[in-house]
PDB file of N, CA and C in Angstrom:
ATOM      1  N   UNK A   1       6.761   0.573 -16.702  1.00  0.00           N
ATOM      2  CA  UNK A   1       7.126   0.298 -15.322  1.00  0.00           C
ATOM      3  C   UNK A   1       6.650   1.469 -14.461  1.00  0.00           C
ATOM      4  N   UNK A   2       6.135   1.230 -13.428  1.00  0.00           N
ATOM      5  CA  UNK A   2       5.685   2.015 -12.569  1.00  0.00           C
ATOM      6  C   UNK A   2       7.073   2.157 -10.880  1.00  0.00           C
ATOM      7  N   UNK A   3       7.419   3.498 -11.093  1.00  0.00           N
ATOM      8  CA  UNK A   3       8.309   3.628  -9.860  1.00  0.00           C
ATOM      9  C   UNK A   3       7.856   4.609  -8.912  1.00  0.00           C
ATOM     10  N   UNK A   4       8.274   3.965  -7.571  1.00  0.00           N
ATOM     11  CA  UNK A   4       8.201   5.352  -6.212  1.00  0.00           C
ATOM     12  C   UNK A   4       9.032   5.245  -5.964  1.00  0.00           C
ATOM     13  N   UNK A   5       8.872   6.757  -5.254  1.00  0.00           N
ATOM     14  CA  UNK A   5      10.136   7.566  -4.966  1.00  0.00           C
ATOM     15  C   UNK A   5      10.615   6.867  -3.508  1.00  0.00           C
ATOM     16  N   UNK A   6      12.128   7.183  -3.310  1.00  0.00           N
ATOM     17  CA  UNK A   6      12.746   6.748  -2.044  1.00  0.00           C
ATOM     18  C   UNK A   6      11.657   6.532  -1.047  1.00  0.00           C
ATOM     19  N   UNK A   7      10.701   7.314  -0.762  1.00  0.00           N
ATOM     20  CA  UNK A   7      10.125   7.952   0.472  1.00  0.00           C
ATOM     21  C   UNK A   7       8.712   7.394   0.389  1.00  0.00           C
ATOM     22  N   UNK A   8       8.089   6.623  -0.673  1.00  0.00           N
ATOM     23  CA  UNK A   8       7.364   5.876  -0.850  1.00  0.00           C
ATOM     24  C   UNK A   8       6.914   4.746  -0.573  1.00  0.00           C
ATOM     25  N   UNK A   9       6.021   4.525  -0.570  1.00  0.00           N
ATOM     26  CA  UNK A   9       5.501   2.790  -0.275  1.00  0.00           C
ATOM     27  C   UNK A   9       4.863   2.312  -0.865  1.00  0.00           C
ATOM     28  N   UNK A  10       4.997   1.213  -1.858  1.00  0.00           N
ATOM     29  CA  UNK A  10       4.535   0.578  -3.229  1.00  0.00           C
ATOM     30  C   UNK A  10       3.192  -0.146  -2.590  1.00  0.00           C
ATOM     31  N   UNK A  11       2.484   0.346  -2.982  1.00  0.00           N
ATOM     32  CA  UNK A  11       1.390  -0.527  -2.450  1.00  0.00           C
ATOM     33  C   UNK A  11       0.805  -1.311  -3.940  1.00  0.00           C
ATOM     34  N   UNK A  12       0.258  -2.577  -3.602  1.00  0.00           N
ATOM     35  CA  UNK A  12      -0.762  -3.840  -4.532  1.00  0.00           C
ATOM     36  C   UNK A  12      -1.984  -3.194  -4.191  1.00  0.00           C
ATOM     37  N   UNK A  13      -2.763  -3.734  -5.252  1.00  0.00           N
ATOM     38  CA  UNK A  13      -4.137  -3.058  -5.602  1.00  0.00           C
ATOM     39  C   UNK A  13      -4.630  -4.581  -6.151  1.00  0.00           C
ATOM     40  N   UNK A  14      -5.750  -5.057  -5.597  1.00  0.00           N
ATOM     41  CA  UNK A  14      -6.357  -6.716  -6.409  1.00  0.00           C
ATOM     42  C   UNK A  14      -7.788  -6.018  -6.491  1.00  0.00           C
ATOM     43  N   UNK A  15      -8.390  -6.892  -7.456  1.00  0.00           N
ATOM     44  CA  UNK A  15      -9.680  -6.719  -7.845  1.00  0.00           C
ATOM     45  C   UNK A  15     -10.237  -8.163  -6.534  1.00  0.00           C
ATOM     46  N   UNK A  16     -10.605  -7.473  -5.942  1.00  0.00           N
ATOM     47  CA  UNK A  16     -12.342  -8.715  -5.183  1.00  0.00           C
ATOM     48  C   UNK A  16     -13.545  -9.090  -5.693  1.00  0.00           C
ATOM     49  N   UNK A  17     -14.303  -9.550  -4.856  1.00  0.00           N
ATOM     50  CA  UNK A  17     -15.615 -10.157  -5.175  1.00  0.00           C
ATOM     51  C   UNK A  17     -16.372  -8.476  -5.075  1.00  0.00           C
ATOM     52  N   UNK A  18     -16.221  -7.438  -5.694  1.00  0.00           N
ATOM     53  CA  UNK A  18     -17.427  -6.265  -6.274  1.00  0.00           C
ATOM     54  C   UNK A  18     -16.410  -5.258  -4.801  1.00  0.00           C
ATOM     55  N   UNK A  19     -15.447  -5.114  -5.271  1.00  0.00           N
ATOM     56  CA  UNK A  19     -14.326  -4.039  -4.332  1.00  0.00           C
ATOM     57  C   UNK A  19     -13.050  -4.400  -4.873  1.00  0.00           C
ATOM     58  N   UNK A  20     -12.429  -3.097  -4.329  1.00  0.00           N
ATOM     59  CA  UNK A  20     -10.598  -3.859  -4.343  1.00  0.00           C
ATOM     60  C   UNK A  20      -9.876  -4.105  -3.159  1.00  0.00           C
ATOM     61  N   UNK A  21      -9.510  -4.649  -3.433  1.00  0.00           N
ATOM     62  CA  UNK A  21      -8.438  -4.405  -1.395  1.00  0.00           C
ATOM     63  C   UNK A  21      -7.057  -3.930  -2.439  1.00  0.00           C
ATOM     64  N   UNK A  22      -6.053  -3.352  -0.694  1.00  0.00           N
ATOM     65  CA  UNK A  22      -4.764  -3.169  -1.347  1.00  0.00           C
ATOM     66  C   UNK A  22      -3.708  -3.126   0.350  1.00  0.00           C
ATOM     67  N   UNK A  23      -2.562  -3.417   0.098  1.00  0.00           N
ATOM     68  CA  UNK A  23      -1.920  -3.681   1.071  1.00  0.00           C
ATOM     69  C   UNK A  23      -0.254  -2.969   0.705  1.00  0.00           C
ATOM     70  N   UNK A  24       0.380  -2.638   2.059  1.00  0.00           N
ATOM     71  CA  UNK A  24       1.423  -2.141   1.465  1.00  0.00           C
ATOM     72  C   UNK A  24       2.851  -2.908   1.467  1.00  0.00           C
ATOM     73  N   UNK A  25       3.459  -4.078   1.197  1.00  0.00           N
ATOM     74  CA  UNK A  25       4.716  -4.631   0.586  1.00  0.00           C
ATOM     75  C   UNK A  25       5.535  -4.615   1.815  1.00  0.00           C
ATOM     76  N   UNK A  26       6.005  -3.102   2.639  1.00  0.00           N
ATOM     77  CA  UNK A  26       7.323  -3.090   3.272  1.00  0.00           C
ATOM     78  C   UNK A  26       6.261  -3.047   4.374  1.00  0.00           C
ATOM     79  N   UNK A  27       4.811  -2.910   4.494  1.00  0.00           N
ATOM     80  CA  UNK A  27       4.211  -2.377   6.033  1.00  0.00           C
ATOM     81  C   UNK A  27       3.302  -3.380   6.481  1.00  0.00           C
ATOM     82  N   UNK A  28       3.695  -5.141   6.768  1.00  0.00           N
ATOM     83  CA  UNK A  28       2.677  -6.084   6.867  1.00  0.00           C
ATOM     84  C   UNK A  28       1.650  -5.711   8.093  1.00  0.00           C
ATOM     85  N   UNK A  29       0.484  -6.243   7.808  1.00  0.00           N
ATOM     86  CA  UNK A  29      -0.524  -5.537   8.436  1.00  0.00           C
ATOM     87  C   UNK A  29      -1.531  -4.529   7.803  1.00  0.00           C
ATOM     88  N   UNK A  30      -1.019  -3.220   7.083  1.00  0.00           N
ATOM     89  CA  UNK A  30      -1.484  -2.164   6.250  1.00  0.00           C
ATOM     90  C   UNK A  30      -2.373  -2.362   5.209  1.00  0.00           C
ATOM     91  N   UNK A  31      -3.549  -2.442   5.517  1.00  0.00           N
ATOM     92  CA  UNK A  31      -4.156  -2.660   4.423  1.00  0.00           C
ATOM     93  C   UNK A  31      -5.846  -1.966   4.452  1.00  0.00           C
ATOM     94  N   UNK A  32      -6.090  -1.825   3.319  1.00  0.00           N
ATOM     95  CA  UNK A  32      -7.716  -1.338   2.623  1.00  0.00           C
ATOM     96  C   UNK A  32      -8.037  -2.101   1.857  1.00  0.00           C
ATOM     97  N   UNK A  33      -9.677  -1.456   1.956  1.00  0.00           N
ATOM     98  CA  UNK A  33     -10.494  -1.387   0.531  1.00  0.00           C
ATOM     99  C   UNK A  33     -11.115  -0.570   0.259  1.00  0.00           C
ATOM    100  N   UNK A  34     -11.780  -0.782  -1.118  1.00  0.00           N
ATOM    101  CA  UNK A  34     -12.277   0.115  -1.328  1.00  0.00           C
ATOM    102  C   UNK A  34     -13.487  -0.089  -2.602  1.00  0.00           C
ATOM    103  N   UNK A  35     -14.457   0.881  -3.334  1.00  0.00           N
ATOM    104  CA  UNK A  35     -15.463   0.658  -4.092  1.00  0.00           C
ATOM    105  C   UNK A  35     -14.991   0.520  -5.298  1.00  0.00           C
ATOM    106  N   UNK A  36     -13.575   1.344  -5.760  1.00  0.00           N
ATOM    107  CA  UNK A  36     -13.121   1.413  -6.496  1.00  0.00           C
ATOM    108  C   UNK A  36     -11.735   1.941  -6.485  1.00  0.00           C
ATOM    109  N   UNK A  37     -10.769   1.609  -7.876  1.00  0.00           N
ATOM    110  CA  UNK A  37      -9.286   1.827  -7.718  1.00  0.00           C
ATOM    111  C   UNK A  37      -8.830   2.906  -7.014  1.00  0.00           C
ATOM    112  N   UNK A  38      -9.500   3.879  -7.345  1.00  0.00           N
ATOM    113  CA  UNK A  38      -8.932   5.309  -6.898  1.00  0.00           C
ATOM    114  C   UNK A  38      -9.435   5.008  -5.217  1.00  0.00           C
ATOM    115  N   UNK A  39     -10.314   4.890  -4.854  1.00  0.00           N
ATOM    116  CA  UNK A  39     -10.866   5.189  -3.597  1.00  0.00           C
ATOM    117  C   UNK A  39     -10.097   4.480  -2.847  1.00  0.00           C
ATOM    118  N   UNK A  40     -10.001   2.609  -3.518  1.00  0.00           N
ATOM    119  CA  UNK A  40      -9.153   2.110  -2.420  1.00  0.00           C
ATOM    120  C   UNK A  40      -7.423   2.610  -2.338  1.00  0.00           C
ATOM    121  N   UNK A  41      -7.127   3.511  -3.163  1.00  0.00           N
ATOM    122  CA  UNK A  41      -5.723   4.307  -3.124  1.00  0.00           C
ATOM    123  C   UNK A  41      -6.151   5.181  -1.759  1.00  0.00           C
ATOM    124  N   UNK A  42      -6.868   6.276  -2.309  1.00  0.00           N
ATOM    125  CA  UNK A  42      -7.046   6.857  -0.973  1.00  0.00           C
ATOM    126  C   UNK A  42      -7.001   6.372   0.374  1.00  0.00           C
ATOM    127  N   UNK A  43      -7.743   5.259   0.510  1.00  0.00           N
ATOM    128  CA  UNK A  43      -8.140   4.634   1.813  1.00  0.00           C
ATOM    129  C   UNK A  43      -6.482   4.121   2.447  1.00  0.00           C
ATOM    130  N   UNK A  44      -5.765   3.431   1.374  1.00  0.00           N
ATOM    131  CA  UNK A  44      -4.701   3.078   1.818  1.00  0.00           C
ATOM    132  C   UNK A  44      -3.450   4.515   1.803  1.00  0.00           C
ATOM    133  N   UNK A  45      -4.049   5.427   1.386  1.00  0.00           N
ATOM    134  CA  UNK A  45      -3.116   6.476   2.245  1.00  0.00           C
ATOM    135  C   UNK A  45      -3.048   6.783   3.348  1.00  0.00           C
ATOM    136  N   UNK A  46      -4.183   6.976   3.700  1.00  0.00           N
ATOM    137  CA  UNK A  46      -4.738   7.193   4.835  1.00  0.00           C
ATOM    138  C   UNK A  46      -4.272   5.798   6.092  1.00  0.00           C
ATOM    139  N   UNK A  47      -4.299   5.242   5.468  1.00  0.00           N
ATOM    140  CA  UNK A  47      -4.238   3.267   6.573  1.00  0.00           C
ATOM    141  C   UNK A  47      -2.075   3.631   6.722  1.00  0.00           C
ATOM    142  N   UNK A  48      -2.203   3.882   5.537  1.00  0.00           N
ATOM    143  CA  UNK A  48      -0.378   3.637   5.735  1.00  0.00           C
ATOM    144  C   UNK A  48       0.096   4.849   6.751  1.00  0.00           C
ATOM    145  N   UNK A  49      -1.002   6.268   6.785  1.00  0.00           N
ATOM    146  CA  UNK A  49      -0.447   7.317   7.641  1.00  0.00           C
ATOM    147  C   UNK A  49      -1.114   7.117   8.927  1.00  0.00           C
ATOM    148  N   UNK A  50      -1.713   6.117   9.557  1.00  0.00           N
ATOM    149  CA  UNK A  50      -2.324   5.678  10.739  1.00  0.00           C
ATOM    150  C   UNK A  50      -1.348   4.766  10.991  1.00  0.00           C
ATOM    151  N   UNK A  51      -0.982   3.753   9.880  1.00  0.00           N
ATOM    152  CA  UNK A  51       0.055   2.587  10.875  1.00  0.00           C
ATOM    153  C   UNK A  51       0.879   3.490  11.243  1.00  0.00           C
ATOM    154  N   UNK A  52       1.809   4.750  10.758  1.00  0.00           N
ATOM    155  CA  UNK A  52       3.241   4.821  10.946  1.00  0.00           C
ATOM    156  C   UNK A  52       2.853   5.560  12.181  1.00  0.00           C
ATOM    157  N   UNK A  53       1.904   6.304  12.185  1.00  0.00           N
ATOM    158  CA  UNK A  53       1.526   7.032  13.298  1.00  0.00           C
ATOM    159  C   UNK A  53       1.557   5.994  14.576  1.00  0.00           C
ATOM    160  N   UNK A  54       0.644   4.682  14.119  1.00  0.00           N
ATOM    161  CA  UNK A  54       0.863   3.780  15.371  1.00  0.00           C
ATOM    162  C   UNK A  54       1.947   3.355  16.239  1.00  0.00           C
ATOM    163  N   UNK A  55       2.554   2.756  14.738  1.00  0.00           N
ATOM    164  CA  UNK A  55       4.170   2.193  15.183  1.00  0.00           C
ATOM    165  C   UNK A  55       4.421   3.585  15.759  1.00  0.00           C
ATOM    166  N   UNK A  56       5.233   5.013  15.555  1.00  0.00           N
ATOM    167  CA  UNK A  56       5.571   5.668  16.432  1.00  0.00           C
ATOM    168  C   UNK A  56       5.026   5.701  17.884  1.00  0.00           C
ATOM    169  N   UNK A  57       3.807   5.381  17.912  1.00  0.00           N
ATOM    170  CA  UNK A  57       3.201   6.217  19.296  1.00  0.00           C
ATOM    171  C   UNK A  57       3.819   5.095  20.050  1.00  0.00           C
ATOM    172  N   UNK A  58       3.808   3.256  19.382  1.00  0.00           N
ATOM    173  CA  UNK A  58       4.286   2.777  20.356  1.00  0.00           C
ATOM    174  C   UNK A  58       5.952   2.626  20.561  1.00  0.00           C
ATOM    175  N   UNK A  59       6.130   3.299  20.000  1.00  0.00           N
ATOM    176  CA  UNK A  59       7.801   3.198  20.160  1.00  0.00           C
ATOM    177  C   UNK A  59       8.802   2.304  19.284  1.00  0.00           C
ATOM    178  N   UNK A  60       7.713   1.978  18.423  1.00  0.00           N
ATOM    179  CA  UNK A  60       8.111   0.968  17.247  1.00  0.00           C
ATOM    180  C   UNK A  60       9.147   1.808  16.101  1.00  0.00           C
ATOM    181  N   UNK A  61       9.591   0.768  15.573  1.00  0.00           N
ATOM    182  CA  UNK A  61      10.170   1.795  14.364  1.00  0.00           C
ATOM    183  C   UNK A  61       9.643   1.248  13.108  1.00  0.00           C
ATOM    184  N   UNK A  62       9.831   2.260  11.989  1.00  0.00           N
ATOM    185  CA  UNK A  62       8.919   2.454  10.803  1.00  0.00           C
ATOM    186  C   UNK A  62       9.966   2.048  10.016  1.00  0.00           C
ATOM    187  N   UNK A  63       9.302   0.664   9.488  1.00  0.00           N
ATOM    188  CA  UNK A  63      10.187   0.449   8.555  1.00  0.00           C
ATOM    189  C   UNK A  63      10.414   0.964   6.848  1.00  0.00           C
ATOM    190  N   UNK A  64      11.806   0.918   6.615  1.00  0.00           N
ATOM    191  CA  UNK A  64      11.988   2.324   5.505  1.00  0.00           C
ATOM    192  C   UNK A  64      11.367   1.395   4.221  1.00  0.00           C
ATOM    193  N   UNK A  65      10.779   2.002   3.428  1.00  0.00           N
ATOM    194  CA  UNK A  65      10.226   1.513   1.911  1.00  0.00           C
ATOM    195  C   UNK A  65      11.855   0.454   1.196  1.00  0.00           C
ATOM    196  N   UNK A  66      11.601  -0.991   0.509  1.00  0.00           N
ATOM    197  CA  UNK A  66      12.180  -1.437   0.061  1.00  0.00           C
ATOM    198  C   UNK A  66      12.064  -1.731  -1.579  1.00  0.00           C
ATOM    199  N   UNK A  67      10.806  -1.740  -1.192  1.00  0.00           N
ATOM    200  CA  UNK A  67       9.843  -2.389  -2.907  1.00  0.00           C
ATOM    201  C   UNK A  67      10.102  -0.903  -3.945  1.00  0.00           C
ATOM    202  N   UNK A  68      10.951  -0.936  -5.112  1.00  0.00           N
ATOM    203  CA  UNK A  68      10.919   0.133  -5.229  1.00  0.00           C
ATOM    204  C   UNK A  68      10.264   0.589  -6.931  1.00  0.00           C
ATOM    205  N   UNK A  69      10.012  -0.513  -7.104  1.00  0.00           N
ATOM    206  CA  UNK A  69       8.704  -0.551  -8.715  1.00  0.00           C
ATOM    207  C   UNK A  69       8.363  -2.164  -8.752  1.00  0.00           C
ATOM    208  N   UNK A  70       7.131  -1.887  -9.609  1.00  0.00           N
ATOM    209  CA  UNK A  70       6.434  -2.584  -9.909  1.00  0.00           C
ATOM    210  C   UNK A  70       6.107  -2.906 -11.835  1.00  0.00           C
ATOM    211  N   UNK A  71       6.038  -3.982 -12.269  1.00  0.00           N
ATOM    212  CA  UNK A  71       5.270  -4.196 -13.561  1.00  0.00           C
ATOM    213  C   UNK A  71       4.104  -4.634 -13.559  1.00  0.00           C
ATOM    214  N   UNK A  72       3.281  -4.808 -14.462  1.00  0.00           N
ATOM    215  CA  UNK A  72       2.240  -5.568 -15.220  1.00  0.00           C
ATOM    216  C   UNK A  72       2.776  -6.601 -16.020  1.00  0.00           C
ATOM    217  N   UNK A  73       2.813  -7.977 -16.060  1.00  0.00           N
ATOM    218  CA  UNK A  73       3.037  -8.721 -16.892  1.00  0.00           C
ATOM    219  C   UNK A  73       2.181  -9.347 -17.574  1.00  0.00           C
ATOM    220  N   UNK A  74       2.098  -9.016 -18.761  1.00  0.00           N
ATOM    221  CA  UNK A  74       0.619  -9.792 -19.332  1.00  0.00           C
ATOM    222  C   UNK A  74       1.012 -10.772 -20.109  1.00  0.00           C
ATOM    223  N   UNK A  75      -0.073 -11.707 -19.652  1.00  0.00           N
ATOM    224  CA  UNK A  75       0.447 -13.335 -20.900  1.00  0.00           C
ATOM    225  C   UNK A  75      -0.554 -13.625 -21.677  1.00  0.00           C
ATOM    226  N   UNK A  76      -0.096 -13.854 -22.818  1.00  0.00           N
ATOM    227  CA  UNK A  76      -0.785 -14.641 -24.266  1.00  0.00           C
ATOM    228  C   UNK A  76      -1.562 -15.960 -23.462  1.00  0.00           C
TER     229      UNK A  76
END
């Protein structure tokens, strides 16, 4: 099982057509891609510290992380 911390934001990671995208759970809207797993992590650090930045500037509020792990379920 994979967990984040309170202060975290669980983000999905999908494989695409030759990229990944990834989006973040509690932040609809938030989302990347990228060339590869790691990169599209990065990219969506970066995307999740621009939305919150957004929502603040407009006076929005940031909503707090809910999603708080994730599995892999693999089937036979």
């Amino acid at each position: 099982m994979i967990s984040v911390t309170e202060h975290g934001y669980l983000i999905v990671i999908e494989r695409g057509a030759g990229n990944f995208g990834a989006w973040a759970l509690d932040l609809p809207g938030c989302v990347a891609v990228g060339d590869t797993i790691e990169e599209c992590e990065r990219e969506m650090r970066e995307a999740i510290a621009f939305h919150i930045e957004g929502l603040r500037k407009d006076g929005e509020p940031v909503p707090e992380p809910t999603t708080v792990a994730a599995a892999v379920v693999e089937i036979a």
